[in-house]
Structure formats: C-alpha cells, structure tokens
PDB file of N, CA and C in Angstrom:
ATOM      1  N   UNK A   1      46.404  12.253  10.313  1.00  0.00           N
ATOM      2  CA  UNK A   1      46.503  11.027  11.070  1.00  0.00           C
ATOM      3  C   UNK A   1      45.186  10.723  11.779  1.00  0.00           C
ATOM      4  N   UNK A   2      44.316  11.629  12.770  1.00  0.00           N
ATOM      5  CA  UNK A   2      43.220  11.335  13.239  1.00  0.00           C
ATOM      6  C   UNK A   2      41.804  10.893  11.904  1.00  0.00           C
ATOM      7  N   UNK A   3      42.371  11.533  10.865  1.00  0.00           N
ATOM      8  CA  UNK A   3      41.443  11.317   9.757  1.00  0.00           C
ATOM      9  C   UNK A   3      41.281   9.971   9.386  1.00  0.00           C
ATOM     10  N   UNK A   4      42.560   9.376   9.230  1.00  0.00           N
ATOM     11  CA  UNK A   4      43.083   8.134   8.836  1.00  0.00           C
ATOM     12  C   UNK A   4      42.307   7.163  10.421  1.00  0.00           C
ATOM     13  N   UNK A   5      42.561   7.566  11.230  1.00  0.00           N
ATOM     14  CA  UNK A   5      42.135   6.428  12.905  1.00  0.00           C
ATOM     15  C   UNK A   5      40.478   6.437  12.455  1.00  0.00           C
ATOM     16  N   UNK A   6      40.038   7.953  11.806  1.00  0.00           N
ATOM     17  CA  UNK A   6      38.472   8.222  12.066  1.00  0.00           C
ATOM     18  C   UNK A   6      37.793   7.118  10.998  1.00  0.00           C
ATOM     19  N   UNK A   7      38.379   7.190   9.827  1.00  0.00           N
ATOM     20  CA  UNK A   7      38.089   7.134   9.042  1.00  0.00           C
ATOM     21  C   UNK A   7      37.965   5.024   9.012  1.00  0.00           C
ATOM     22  N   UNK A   8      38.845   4.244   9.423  1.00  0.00           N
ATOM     23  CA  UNK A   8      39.711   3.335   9.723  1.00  0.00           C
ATOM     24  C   UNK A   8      38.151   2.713  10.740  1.00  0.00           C
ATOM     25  N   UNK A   9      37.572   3.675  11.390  1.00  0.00           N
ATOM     26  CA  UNK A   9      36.610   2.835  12.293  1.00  0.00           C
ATOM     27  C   UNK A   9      35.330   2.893  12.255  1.00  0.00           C
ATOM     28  N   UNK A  10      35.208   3.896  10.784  1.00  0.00           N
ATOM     29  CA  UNK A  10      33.632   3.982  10.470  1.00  0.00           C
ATOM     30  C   UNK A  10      33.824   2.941   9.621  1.00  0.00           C
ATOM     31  N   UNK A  11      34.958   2.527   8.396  1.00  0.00           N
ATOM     32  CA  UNK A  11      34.877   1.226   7.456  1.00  0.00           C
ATOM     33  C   UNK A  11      34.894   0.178   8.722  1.00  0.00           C
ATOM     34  N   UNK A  12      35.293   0.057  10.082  1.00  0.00           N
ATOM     35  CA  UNK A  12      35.141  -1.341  10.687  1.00  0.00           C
ATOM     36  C   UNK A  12      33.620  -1.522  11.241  1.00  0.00           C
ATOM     37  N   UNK A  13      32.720  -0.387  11.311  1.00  0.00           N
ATOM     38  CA  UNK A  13      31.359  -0.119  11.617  1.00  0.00           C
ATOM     39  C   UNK A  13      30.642  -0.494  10.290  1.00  0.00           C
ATOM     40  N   UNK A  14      31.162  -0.165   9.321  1.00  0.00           N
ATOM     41  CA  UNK A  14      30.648  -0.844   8.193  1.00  0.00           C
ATOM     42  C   UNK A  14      30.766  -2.056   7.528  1.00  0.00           C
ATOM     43  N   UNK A  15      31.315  -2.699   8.322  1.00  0.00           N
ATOM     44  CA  UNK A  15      31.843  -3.803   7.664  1.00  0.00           C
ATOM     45  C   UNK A  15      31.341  -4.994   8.634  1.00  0.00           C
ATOM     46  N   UNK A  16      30.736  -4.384  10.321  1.00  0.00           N
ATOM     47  CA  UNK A  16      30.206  -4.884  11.061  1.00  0.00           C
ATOM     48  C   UNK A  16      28.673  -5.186  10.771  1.00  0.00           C
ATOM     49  N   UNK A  17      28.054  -3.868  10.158  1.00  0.00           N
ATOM     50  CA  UNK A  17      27.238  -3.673   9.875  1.00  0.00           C
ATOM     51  C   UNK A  17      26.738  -5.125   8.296  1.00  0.00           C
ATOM     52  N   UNK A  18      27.533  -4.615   7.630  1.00  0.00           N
ATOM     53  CA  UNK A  18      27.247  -5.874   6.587  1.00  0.00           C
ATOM     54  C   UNK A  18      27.134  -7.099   6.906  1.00  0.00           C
ATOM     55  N   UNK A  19      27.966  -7.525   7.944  1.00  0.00           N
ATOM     56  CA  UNK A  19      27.600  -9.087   8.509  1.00  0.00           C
ATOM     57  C   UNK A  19      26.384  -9.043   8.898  1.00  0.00           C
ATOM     58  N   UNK A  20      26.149  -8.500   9.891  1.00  0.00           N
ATOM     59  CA  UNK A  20      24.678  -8.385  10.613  1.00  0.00           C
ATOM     60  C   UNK A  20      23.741  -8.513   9.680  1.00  0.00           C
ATOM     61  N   UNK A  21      23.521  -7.460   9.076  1.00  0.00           N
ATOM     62  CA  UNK A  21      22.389  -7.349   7.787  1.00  0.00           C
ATOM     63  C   UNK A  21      22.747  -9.033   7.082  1.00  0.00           C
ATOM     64  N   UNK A  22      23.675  -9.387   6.551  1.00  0.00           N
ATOM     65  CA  UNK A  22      23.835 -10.370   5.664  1.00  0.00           C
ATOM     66  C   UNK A  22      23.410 -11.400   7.003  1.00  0.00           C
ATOM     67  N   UNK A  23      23.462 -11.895   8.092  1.00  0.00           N
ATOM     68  CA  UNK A  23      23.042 -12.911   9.315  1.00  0.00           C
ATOM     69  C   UNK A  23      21.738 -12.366   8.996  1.00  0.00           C
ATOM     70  N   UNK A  24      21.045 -11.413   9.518  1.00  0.00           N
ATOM     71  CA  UNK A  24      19.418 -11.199   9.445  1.00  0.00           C
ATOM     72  C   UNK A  24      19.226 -11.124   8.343  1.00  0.00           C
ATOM     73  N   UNK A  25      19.445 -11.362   7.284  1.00  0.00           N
ATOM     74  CA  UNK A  25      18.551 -11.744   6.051  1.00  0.00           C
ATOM     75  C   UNK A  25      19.060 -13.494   6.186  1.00  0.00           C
ATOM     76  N   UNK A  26      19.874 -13.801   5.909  1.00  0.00           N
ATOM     77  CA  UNK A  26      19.698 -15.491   6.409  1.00  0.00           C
ATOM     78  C   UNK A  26      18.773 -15.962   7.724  1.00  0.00           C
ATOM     79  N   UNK A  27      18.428 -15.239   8.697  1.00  0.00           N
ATOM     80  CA  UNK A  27      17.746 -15.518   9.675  1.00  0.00           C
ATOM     81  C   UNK A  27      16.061 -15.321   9.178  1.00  0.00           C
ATOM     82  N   UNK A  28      15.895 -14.247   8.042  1.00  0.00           N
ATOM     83  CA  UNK A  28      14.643 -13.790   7.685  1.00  0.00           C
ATOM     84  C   UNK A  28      13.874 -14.459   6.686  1.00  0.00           C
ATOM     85  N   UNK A  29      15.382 -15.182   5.583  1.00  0.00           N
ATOM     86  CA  UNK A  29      14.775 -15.557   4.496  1.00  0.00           C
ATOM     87  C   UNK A  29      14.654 -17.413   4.702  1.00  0.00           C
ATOM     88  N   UNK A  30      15.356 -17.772   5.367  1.00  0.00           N
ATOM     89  CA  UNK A  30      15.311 -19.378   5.750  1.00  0.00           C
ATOM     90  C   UNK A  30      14.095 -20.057   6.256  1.00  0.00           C
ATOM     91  N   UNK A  31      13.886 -19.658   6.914  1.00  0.00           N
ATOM     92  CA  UNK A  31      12.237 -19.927   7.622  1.00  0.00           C
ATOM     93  C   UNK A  31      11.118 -19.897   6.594  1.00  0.00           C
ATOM     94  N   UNK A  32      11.214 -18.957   5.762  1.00  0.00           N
ATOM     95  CA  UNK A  32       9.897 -18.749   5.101  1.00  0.00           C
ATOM     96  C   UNK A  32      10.500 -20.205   3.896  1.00  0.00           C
ATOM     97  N   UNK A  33      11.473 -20.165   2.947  1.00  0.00           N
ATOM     98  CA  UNK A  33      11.362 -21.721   2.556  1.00  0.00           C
ATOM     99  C   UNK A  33      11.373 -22.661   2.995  1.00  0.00           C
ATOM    100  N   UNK A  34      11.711 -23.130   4.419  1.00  0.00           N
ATOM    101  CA  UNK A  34      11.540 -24.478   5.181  1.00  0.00           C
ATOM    102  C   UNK A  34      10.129 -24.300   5.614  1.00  0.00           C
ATOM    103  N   UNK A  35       9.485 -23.459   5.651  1.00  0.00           N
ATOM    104  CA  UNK A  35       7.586 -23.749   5.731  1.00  0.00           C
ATOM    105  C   UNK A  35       7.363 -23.355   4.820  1.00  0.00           C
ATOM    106  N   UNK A  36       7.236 -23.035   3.843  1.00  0.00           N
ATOM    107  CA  UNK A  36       6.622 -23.504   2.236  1.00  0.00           C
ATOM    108  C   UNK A  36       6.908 -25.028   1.692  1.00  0.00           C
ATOM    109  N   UNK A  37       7.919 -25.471   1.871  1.00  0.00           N
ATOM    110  CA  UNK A  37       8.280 -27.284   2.035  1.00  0.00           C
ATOM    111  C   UNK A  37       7.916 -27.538   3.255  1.00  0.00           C
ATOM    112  N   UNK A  38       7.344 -27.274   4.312  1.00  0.00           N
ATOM    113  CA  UNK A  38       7.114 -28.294   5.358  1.00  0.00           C
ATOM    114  C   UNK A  38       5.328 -28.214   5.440  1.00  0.00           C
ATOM    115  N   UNK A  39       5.004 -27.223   5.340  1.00  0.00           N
ATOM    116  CA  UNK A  39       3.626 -26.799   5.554  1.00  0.00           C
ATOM    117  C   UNK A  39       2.644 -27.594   4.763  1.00  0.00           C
ATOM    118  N   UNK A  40       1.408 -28.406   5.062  1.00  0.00           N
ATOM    119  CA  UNK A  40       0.661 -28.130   4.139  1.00  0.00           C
ATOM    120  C   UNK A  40      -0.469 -27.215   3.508  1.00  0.00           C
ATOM    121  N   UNK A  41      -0.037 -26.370   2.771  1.00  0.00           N
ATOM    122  CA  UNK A  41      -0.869 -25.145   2.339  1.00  0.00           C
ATOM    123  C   UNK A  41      -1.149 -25.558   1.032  1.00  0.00           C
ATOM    124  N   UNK A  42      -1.961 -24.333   0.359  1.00  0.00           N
ATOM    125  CA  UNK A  42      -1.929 -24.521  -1.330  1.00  0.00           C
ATOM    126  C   UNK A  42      -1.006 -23.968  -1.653  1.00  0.00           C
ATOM    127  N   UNK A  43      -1.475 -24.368  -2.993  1.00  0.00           N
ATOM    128  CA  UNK A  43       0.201 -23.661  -4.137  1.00  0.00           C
ATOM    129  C   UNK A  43       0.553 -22.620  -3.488  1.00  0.00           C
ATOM    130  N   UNK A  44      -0.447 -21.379  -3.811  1.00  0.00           N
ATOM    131  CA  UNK A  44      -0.353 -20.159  -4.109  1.00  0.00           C
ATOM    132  C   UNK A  44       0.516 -19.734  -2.995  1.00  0.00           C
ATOM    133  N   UNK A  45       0.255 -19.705  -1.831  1.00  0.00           N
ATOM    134  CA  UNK A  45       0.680 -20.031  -0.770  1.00  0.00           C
ATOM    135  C   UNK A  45       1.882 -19.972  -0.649  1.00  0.00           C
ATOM    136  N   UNK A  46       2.506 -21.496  -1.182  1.00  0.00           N
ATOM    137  CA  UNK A  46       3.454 -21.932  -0.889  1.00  0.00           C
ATOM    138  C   UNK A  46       4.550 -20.935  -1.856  1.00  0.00           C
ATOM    139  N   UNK A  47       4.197 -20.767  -3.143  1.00  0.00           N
ATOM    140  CA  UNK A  47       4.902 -19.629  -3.845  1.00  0.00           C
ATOM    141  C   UNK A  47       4.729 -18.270  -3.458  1.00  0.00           C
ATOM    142  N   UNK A  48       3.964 -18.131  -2.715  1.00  0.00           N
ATOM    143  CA  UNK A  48       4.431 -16.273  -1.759  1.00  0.00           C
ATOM    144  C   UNK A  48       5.079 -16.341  -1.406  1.00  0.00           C
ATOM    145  N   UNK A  49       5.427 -17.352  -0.339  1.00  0.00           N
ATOM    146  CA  UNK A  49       5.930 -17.382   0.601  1.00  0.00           C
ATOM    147  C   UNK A  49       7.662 -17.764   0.494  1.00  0.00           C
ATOM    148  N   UNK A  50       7.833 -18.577  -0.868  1.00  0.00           N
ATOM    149  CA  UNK A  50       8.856 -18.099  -1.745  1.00  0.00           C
ATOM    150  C   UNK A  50       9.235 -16.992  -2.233  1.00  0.00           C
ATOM    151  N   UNK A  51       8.652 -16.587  -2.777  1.00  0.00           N
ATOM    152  CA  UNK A  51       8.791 -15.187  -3.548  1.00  0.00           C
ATOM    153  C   UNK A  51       9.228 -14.111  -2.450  1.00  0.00           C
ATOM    154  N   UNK A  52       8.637 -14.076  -1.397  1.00  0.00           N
ATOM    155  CA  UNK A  52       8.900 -13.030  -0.248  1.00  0.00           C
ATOM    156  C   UNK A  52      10.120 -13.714   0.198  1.00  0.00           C
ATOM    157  N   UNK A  53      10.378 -14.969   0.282  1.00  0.00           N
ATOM    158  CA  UNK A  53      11.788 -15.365   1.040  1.00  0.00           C
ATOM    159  C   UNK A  53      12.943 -14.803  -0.187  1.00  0.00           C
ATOM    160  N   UNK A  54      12.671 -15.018  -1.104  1.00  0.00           N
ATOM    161  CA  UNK A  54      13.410 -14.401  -2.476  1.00  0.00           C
ATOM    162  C   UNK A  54      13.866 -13.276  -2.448  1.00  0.00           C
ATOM    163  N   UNK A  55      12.801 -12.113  -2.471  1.00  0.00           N
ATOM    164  CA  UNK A  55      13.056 -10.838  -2.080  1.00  0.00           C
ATOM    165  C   UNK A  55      13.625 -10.364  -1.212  1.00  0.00           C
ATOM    166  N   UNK A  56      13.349 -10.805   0.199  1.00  0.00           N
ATOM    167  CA  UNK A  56      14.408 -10.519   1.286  1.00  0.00           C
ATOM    168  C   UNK A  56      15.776 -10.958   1.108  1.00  0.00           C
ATOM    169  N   UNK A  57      15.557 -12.024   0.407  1.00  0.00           N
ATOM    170  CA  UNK A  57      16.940 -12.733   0.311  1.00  0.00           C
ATOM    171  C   UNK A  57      18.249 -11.598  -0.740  1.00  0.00           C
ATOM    172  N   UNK A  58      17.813 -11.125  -1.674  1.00  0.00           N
ATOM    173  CA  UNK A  58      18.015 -10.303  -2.658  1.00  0.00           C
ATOM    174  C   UNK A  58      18.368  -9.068  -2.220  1.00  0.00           C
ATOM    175  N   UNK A  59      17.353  -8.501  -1.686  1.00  0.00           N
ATOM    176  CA  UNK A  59      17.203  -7.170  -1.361  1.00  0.00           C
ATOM    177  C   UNK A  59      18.733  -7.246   0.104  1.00  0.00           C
ATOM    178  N   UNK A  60      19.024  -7.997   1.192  1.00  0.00           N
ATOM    179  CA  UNK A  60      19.740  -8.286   2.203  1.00  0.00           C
ATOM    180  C   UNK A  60      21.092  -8.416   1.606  1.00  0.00           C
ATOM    181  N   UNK A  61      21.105  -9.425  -0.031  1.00  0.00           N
ATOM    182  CA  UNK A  61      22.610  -9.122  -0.376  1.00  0.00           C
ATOM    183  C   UNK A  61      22.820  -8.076  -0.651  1.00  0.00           C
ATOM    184  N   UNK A  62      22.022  -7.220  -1.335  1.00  0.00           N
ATOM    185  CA  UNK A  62      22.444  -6.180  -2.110  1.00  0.00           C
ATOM    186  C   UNK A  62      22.885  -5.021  -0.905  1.00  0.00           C
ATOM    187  N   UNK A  63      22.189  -4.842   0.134  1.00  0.00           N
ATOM    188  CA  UNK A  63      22.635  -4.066   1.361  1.00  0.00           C
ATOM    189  C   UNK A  63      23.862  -4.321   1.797  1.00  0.00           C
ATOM    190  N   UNK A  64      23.823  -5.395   2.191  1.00  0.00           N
ATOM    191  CA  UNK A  64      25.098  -5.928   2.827  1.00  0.00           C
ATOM    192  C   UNK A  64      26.316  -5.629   1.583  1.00  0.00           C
ATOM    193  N   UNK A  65      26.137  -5.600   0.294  1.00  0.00           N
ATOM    194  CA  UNK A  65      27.120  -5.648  -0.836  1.00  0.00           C
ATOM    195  C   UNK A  65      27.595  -3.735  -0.453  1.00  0.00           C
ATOM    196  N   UNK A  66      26.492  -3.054  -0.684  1.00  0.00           N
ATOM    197  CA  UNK A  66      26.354  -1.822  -0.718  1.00  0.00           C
ATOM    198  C   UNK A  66      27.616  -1.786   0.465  1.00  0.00           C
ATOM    199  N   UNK A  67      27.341  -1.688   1.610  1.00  0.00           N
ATOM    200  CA  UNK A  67      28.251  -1.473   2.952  1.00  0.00           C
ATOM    201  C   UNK A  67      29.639  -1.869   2.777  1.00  0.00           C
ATOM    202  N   UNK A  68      29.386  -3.450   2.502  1.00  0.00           N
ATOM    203  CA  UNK A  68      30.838  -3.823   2.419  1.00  0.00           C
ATOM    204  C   UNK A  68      32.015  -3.187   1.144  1.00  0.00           C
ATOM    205  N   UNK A  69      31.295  -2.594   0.249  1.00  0.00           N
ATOM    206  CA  UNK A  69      31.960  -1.621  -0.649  1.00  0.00           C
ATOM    207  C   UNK A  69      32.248  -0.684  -0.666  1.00  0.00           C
ATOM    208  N   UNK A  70      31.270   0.091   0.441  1.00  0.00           N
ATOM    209  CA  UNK A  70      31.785   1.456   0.540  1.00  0.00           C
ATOM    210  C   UNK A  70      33.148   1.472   1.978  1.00  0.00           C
ATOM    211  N   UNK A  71      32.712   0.157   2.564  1.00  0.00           N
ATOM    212  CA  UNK A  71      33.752   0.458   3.371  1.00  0.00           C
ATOM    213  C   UNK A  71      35.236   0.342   3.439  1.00  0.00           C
ATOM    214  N   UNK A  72      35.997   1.112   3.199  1.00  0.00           N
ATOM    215  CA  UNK A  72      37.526   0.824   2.619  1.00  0.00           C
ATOM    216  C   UNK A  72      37.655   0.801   0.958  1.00  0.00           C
ATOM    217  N   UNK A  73      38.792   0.317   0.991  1.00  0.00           N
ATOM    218  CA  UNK A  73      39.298   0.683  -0.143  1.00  0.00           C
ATOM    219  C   UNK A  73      39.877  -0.960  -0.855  1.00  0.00           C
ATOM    220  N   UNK A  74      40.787  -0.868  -2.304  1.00  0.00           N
ATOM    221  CA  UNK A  74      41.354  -2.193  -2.611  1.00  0.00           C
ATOM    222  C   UNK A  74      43.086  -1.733  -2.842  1.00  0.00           C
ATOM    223  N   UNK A  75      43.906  -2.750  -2.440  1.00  0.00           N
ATOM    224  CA  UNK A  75      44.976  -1.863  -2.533  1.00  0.00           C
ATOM    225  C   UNK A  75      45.897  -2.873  -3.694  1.00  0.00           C
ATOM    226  N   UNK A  76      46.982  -2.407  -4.467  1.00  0.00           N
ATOM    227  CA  UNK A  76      46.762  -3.272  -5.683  1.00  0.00           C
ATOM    228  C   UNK A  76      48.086  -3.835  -5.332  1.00  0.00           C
ATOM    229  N   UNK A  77      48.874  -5.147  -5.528  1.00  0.00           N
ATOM    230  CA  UNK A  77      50.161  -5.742  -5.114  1.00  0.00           C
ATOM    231  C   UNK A  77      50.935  -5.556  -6.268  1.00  0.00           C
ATOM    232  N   UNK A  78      50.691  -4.519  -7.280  1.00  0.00           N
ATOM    233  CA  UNK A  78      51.628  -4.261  -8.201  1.00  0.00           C
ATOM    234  C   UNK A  78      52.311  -2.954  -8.158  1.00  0.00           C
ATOM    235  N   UNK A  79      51.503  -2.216  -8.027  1.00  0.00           N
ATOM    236  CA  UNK A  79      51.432  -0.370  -7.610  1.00  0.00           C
ATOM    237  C   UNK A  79      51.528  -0.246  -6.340  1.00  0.00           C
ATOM    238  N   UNK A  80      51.234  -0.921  -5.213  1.00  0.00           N
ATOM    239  CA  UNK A  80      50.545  -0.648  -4.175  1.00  0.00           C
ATOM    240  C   UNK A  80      49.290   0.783  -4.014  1.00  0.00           C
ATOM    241  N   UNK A  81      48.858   1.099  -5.083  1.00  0.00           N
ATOM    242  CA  UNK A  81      48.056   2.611  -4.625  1.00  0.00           C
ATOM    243  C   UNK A  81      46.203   1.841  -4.652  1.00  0.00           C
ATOM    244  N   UNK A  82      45.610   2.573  -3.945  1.00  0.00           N
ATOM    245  CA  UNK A  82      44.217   2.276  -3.315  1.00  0.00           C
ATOM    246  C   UNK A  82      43.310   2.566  -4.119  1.00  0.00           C
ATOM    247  N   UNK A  83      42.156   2.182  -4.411  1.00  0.00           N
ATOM    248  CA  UNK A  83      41.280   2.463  -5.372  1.00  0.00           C
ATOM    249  C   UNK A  83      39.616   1.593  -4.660  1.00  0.00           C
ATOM    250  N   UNK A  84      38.589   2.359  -5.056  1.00  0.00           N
ATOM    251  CA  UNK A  84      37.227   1.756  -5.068  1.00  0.00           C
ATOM    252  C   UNK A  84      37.167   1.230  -6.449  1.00  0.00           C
ATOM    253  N   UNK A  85      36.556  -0.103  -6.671  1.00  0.00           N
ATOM    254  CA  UNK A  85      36.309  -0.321  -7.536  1.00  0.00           C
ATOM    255  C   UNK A  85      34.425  -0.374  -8.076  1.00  0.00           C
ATOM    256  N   UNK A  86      34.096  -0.313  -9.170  1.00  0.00           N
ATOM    257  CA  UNK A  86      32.691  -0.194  -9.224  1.00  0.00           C
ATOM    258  C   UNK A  86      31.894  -1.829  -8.754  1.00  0.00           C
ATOM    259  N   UNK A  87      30.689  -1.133  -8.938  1.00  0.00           N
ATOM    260  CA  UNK A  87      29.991  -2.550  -8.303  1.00  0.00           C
ATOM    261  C   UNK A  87      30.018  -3.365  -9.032  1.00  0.00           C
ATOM    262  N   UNK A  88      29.799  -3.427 -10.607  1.00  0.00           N
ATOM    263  CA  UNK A  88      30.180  -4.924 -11.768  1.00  0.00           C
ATOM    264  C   UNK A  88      31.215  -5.236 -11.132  1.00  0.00           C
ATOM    265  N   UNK A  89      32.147  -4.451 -10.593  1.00  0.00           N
ATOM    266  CA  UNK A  89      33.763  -5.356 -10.866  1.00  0.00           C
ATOM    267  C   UNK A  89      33.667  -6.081  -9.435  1.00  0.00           C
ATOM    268  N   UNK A  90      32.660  -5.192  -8.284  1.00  0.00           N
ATOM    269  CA  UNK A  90      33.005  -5.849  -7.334  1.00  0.00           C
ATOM    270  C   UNK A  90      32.239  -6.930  -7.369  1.00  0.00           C
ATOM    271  N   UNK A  91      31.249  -7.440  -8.010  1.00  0.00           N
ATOM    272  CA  UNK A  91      30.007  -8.669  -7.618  1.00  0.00           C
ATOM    273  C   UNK A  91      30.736  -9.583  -8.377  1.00  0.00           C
ATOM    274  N   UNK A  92      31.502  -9.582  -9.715  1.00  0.00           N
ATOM    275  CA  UNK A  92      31.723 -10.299 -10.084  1.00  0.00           C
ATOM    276  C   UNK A  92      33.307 -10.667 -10.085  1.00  0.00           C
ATOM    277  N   UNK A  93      33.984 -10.019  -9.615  1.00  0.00           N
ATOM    278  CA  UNK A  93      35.050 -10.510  -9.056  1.00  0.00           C
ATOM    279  C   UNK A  93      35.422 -12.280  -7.655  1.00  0.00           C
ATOM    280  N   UNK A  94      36.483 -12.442  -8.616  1.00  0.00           N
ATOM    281  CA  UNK A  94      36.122 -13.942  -7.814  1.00  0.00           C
ATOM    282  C   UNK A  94      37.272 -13.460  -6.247  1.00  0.00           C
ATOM    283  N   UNK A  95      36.592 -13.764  -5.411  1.00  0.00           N
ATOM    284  CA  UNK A  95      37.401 -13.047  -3.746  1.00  0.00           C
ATOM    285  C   UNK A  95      37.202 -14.694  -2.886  1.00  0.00           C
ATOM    286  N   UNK A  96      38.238 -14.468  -1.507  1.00  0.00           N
ATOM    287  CA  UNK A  96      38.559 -14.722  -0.574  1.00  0.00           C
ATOM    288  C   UNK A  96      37.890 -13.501   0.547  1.00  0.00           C
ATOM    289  N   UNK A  97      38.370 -14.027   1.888  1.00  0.00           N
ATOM    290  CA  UNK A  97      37.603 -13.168   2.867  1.00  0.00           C
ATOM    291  C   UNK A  97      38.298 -11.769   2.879  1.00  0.00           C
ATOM    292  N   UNK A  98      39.445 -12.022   2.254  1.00  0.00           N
ATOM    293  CA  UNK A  98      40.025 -10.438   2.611  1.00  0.00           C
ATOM    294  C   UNK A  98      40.838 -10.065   1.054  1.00  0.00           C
ATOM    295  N   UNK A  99      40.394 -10.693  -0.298  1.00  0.00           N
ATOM    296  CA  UNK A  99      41.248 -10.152  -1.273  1.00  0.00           C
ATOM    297  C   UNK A  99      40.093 -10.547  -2.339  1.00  0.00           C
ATOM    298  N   UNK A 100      40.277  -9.646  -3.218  1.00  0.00           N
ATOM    299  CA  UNK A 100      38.802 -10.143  -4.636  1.00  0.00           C
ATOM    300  C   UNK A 100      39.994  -9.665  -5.629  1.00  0.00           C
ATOM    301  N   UNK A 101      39.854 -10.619  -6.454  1.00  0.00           N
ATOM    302  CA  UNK A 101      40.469 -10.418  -7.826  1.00  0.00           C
ATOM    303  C   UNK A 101      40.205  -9.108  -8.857  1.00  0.00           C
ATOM    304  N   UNK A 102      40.717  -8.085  -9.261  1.00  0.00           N
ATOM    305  CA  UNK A 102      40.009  -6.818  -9.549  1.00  0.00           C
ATOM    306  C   UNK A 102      41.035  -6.056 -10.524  1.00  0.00           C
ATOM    307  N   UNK A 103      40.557  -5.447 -11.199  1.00  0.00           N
ATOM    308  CA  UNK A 103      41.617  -4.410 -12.048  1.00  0.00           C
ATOM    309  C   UNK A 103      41.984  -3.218 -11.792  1.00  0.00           C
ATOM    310  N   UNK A 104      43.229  -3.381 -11.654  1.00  0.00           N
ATOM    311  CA  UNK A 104      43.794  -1.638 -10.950  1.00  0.00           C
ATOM    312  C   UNK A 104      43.538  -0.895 -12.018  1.00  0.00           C
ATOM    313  N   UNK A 105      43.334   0.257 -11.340  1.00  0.00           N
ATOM    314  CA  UNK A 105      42.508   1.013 -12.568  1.00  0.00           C
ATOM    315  C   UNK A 105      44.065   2.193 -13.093  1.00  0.00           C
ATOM    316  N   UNK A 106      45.037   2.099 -11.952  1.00  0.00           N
ATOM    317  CA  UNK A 106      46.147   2.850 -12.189  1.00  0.00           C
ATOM    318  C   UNK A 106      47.378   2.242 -13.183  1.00  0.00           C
ATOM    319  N   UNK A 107      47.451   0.909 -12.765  1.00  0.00           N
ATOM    320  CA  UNK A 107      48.592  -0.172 -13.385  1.00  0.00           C
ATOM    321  C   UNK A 107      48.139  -1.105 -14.236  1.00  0.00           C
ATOM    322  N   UNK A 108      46.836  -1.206 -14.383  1.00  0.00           N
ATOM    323  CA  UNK A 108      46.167  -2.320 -15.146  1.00  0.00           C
ATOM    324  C   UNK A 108      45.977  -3.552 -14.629  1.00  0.00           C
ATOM    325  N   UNK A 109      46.833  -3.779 -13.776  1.00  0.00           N
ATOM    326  CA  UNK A 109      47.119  -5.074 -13.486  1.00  0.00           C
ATOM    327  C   UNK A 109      45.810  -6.174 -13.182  1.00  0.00           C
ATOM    328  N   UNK A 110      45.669  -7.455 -13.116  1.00  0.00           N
ATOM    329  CA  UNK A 110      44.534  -8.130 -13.044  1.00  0.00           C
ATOM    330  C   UNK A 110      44.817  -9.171 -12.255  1.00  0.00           C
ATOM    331  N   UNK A 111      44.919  -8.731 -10.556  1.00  0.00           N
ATOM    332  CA  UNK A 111      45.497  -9.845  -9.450  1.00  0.00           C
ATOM    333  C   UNK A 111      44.417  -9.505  -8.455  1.00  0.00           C
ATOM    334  N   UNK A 112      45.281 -10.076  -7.323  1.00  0.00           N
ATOM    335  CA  UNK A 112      43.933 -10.669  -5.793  1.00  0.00           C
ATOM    336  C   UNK A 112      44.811  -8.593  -5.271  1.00  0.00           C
ATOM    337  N   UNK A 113      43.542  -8.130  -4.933  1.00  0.00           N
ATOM    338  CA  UNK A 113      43.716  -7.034  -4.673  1.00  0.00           C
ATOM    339  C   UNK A 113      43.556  -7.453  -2.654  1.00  0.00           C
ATOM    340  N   UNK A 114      44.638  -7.184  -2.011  1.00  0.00           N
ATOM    341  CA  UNK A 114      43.767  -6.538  -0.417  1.00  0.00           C
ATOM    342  C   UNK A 114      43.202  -5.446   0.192  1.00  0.00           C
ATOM    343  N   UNK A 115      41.679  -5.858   1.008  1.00  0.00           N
ATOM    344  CA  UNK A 115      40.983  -4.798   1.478  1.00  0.00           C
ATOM    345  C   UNK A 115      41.429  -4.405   2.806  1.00  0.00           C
ATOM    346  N   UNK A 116      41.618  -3.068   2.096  1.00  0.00           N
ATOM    347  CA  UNK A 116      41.844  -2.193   3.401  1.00  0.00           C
ATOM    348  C   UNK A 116      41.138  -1.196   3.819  1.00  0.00           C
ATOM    349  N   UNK A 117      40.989  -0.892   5.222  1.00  0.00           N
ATOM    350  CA  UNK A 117      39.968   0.124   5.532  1.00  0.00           C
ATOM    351  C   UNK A 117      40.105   1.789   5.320  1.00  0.00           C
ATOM    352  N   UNK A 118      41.293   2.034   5.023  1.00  0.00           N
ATOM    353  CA  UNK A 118      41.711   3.394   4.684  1.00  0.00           C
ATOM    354  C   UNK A 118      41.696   3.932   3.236  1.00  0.00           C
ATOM    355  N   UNK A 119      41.239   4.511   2.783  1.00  0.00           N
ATOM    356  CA  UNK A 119      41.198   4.726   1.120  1.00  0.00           C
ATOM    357  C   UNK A 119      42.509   5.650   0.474  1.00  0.00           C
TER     358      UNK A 119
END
C-alpha cells in the first residue's frame, strides 16, 4: 500500500514535470521565430535562428513525451489490467487529456485506454 501512495506521487512529479518542460520549451522556442519574422537581419540569420527555435522545439517534446510516459501506466476498459505501452504506440496514438487510443497488449483490444498513475 505505501508502495502504491509512493509510487502514485513520483508519476504526479512526473507528470508536473512534463508540463513545465513542455511551457519552457514554448516559452524558449516562440521568441526566436517571432524575431526571425520581425527582425531585420540577413537570411542566414534569420534561418539559425529558426533552426535553433526548431531544435528546442523538438528536443522539449521529446522530454516532456519521455516523462509523461514513464509516468503511470494505461489501464484497458476491456480487461481492466495496466500496461506501458511503447513509444510508436504512444506518439502516435490519437488521445484526449486523460485517455490515448492504444492496444492492450493482454486482450488485444483497440479502445481509449485511461491513464493512471499506478502501474
């Protein structure tokens, strides 16, 4: 039971954590394309300064993806039993804020799975 409380508030630390990261990369990467369009610089310039807003931009989902996956589990509305799913299934799964469409890997089934923080 304390495993389950412990466990229950490092996925809500992680899941805190992913917003943040996902807000500071929108806070990091926005600026640098609204002055590459507002600025007048040269090209070259103006495409760094893309390219670096790109990268942060990229590099910030993929963190934030990382966290929000490891934290908790998916629980399936056919079986009810819990499962991680891999990262293809999770990026490309079509989701809501609290359910992503996913394949139980126990029942087969192919529905809106809910995330829960306990695995």
């Amino acid at each position: 039971m304390v495993n389950l409380v412990k466990e229950a508030q490092e996925s809500k630390k992680k899941l805190v954590l992913s917003a943040m990261v996902a807000g500071l990369t929108i806070i990091a990467a926005v600026p640098l394309f609204i002055l590459s369009g507002m600025l007048e610089i040269e090209n070259w310039i103006r495409v760094l300064l893309i390219g670096i807003g790109f990268v942060v931009l990229v590099g910030g989902i993929a963190i934030a993806c990382v966290l929000d996956l490891e934290a908790g589990a998916y629980e399936c509305p056919e079986c009810n039993k819990r499962f991680v799913p891999n990262m293809k299934s999770y990026i490309m799964g079509p989701h809501t804020i609290t359910k992503r469409k996913l394949v139980c890997p126990h029942c087969g089934a192919y529905k809106y799975c809910k995330k829960v923080l306990t695995k």
